[in-house]
N, C-alpha and C. Protein backbone atom coordinates (compact mmCIF):
# COMPACT_ATOMS: atom_id res chain seq x y z
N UNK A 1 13.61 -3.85 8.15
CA UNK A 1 12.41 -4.56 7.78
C UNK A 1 11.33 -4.28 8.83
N UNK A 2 10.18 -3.96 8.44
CA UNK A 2 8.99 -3.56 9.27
C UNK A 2 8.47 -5.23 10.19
N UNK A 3 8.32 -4.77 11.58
CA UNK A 3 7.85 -5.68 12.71
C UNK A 3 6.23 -6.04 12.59
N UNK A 4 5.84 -5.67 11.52
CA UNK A 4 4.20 -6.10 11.58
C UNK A 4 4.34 -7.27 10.33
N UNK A 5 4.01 -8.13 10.92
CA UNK A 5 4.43 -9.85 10.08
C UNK A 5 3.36 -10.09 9.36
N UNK A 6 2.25 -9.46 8.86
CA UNK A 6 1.46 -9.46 8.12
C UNK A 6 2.66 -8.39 7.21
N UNK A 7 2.51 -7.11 7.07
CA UNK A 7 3.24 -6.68 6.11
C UNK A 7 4.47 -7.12 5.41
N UNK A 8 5.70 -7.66 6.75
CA UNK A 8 7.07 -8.27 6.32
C UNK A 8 6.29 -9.33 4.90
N UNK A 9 5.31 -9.93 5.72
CA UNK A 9 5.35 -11.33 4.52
C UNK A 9 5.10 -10.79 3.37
N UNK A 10 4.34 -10.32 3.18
CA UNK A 10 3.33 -9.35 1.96
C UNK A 10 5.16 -8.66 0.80
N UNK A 11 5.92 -8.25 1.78
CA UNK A 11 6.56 -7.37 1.17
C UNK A 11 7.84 -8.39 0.58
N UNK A 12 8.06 -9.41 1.83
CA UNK A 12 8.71 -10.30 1.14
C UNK A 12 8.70 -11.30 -0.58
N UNK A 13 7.20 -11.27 -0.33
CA UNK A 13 6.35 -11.41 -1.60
C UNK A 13 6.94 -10.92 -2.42
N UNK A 14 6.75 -9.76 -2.62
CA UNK A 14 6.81 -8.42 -3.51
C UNK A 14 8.34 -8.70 -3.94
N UNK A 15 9.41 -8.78 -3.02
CA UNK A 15 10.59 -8.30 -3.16
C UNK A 15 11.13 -9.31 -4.13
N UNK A 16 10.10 -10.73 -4.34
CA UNK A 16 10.88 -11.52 -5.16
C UNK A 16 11.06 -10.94 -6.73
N UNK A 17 10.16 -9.70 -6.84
CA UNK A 17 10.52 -9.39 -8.73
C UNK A 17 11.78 -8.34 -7.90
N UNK A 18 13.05 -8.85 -9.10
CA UNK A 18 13.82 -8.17 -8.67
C UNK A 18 13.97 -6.27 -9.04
N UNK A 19 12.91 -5.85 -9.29
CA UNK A 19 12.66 -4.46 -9.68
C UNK A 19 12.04 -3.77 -8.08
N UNK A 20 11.37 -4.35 -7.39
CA UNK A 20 10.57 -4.27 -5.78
C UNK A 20 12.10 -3.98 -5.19
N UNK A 21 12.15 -2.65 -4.83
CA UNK A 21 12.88 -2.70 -3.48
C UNK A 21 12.36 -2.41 -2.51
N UNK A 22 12.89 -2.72 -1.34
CA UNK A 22 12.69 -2.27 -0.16
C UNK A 22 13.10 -1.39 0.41
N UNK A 23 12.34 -0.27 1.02
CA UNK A 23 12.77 1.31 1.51
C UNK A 23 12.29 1.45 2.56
N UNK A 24 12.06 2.65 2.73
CA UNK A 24 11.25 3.70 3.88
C UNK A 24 10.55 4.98 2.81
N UNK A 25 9.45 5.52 3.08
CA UNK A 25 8.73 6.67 2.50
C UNK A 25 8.32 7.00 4.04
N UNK A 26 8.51 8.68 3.91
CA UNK A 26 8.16 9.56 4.93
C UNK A 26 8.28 8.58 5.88
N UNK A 27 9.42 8.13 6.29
CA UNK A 27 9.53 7.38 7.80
C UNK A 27 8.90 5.62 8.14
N UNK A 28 7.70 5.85 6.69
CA UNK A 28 6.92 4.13 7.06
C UNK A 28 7.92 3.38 5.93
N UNK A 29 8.04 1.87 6.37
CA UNK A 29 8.38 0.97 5.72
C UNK A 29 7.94 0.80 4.53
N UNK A 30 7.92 1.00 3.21
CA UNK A 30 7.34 0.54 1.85
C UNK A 30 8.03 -0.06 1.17
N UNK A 31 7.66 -0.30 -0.25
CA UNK A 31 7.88 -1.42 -1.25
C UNK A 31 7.93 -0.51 -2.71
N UNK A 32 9.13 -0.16 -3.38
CA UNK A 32 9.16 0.81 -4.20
C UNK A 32 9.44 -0.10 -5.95
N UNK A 33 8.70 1.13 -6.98
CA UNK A 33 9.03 0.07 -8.01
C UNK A 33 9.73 1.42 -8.57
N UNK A 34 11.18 1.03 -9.20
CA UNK A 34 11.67 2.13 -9.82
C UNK A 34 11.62 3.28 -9.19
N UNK A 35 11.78 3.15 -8.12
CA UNK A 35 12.20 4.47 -6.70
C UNK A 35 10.84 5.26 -6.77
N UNK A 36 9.55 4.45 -6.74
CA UNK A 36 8.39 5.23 -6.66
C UNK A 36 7.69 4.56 -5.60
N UNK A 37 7.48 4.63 -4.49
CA UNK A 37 6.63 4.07 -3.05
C UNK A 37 5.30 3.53 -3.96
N UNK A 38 4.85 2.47 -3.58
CA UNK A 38 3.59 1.68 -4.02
C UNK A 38 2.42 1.02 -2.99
N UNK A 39 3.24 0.73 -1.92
CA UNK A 39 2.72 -0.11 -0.66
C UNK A 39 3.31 0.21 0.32
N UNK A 40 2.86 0.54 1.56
CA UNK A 40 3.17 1.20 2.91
C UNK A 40 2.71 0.02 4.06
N UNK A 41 3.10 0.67 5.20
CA UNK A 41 3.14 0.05 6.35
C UNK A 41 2.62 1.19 6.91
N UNK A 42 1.04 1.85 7.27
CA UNK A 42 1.15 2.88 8.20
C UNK A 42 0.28 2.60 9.62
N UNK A 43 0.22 2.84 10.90
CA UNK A 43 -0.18 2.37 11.67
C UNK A 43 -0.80 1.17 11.56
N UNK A 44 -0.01 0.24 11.50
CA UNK A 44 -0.01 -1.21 11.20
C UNK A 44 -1.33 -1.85 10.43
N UNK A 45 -1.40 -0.64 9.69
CA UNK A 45 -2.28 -0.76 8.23
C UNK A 45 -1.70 -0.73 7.00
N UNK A 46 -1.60 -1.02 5.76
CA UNK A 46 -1.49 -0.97 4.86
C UNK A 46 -2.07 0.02 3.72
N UNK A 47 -1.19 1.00 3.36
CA UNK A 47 -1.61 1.68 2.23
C UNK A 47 -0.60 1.52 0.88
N UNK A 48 -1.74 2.04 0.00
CA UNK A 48 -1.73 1.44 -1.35
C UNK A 48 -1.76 2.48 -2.39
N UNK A 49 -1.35 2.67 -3.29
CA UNK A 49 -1.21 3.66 -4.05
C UNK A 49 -1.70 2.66 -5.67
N UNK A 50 -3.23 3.27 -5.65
CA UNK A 50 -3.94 2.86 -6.82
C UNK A 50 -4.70 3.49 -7.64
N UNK A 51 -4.40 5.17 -7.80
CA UNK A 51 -4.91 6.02 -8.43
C UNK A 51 -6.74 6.64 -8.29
N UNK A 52 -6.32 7.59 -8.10
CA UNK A 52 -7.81 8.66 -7.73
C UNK A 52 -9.06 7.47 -8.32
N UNK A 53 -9.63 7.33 -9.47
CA UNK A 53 -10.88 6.60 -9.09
C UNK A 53 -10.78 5.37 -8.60
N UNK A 54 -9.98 4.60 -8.62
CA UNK A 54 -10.24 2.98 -7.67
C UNK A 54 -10.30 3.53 -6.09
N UNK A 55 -9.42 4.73 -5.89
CA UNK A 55 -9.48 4.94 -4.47
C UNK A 55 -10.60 4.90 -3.87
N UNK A 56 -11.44 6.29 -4.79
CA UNK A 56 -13.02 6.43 -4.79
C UNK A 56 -13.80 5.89 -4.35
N UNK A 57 -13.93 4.44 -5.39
CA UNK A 57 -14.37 3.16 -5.17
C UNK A 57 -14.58 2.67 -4.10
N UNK A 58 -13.30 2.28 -3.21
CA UNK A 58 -13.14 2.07 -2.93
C UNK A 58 -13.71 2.04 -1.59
N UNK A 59 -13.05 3.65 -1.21
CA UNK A 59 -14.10 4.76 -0.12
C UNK A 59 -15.41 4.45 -0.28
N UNK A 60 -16.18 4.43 -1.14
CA UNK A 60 -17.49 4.23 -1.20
C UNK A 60 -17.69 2.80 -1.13
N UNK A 61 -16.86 1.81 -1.14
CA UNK A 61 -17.27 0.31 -0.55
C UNK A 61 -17.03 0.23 0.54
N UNK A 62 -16.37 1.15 1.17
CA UNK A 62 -16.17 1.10 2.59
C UNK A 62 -15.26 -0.04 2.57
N UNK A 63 -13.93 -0.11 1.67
CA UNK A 63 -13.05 -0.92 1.75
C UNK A 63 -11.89 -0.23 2.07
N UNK A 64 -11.88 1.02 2.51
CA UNK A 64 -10.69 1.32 3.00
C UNK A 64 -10.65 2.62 3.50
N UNK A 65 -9.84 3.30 3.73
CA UNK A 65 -10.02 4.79 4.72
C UNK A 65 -9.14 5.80 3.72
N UNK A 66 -9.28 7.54 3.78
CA UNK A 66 -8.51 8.13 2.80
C UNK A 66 -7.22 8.18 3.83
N UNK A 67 -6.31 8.25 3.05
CA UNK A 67 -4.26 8.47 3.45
C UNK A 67 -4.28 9.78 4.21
N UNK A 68 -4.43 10.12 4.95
CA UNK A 68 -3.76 11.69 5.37
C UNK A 68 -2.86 11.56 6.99
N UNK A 69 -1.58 11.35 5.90
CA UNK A 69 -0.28 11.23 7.04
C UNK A 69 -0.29 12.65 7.60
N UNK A 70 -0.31 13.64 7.59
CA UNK A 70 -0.47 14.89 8.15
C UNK A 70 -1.26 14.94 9.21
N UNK A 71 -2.55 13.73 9.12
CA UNK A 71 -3.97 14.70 9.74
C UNK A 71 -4.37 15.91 9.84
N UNK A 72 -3.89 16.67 8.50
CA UNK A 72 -4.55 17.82 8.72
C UNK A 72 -5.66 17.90 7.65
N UNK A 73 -6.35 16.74 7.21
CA UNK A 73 -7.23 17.02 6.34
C UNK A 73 -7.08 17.26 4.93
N UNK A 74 -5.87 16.51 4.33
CA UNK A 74 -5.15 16.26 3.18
C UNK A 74 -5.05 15.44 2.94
N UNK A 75 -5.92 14.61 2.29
CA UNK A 75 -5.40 13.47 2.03
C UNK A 75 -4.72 13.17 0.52
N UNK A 76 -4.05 11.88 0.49
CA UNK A 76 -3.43 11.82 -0.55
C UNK A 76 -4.26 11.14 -1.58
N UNK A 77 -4.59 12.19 -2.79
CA UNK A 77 -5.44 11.38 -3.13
C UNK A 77 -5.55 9.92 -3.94
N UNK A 78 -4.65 9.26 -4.20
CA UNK A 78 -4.39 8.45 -5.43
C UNK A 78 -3.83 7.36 -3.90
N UNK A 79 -3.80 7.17 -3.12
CA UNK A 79 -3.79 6.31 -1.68
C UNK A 79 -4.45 6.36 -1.09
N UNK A 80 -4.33 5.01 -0.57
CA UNK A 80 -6.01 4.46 0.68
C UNK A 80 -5.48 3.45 1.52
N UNK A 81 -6.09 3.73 2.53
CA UNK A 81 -5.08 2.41 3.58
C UNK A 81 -6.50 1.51 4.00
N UNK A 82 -5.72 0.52 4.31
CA UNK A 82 -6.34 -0.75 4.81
C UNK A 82 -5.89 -1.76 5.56
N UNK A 83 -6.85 -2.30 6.18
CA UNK A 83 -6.90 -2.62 7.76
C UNK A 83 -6.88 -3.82 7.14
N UNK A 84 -6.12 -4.83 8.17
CA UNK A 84 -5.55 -6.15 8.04
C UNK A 84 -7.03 -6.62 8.19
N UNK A 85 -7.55 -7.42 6.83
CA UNK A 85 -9.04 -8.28 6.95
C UNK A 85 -8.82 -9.39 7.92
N UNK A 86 -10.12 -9.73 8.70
CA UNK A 86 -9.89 -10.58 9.43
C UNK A 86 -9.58 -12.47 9.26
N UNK A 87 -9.91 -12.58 7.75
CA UNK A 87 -9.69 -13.70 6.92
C UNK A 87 -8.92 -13.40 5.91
N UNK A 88 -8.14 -14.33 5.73
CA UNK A 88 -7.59 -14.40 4.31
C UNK A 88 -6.48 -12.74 3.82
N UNK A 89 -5.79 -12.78 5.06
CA UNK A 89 -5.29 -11.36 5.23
C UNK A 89 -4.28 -11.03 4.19
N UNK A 90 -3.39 -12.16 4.05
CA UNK A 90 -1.92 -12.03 3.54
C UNK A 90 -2.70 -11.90 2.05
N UNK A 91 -3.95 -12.42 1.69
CA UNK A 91 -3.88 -13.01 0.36
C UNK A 91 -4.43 -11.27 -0.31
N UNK A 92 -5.59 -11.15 0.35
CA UNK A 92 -5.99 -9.46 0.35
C UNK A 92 -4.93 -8.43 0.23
N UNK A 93 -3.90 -8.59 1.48
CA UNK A 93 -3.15 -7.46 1.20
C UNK A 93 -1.87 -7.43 0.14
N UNK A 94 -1.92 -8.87 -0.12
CA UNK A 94 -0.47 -8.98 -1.45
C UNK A 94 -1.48 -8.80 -2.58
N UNK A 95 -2.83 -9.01 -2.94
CA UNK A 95 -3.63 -8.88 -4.07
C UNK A 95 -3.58 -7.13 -4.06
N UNK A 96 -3.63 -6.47 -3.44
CA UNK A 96 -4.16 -4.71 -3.24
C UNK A 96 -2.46 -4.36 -3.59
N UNK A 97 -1.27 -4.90 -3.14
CA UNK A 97 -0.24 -4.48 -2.85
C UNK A 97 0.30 -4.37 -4.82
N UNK A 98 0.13 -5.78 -5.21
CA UNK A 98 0.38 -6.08 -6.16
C UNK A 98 -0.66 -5.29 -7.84
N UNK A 99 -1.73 -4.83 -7.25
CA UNK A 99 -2.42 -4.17 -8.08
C UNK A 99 -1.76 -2.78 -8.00
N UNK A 100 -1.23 -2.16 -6.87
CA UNK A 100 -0.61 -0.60 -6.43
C UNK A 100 0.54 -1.11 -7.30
N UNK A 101 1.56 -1.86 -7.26
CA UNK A 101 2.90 -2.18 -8.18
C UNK A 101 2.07 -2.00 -9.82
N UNK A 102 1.16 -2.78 -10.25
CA UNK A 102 1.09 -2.76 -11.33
C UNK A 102 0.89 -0.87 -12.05
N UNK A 103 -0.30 -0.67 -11.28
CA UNK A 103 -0.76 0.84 -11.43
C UNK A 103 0.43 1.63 -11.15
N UNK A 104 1.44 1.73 -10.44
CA UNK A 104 2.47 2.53 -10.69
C UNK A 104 3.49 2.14 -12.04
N UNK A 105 3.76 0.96 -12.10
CA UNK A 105 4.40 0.82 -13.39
C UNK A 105 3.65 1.20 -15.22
N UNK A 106 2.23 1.13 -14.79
CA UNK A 106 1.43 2.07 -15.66
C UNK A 106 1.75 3.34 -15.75
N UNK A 107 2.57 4.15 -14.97
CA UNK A 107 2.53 5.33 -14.98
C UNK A 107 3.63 5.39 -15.43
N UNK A 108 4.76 4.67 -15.74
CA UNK A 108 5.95 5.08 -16.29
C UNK A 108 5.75 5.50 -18.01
């Protein structure tokens, strides 16, 4: 279980539908629906997997940063990470976490 207690809670959340498991993707702690990563733990940020235009959006609200676990200037595009808000954190990041679960189960 990941040591950043903003995420544990968030994921604990999550884990109550019994379809949410709990894993690892590429080494970070995530939250998988039907063995597909949805929500991450990456430098004690949160990324989200919510498909190319909300990402967009997103980027352009300046609500979140693009994914590139590489740093080589790849990012992933259909993921966006985000920084623990300074209010109302848990509620933000289980609302973003829980929209990434839904949008991946759209894809089945």
């Amino acid at each position: 279980m990941p040591e950043n207690v903003l995420f544990k809670s968030v994921v604990e959340t999550l884990a109550s539908d019994p379809q949410v498991k709990l894993s690892n993707w590429f080494g970070f702690p995530c939250a998988k629906l039907d063995d597909k990563p949805f929500a991450a733990l990456y430098d004690e940020n949160l990324v989200v997997k919510l498909g190319q235009s909300r990402v967009q959006k997103m980027l352009k609200a300046k609500e979140g940063r693009k994914f590139d676990p590489s740093g080589m200037g790849r990012p992933m595009n259909e993921w966006v990470v985000i920084a623990a808000p300074e209010s109302m954190a848990k509620q933000r990041w289980l609302e973003l976490a829980e929209e990434a679960k839904s949008f991946v189960a759209s894809l089945s």
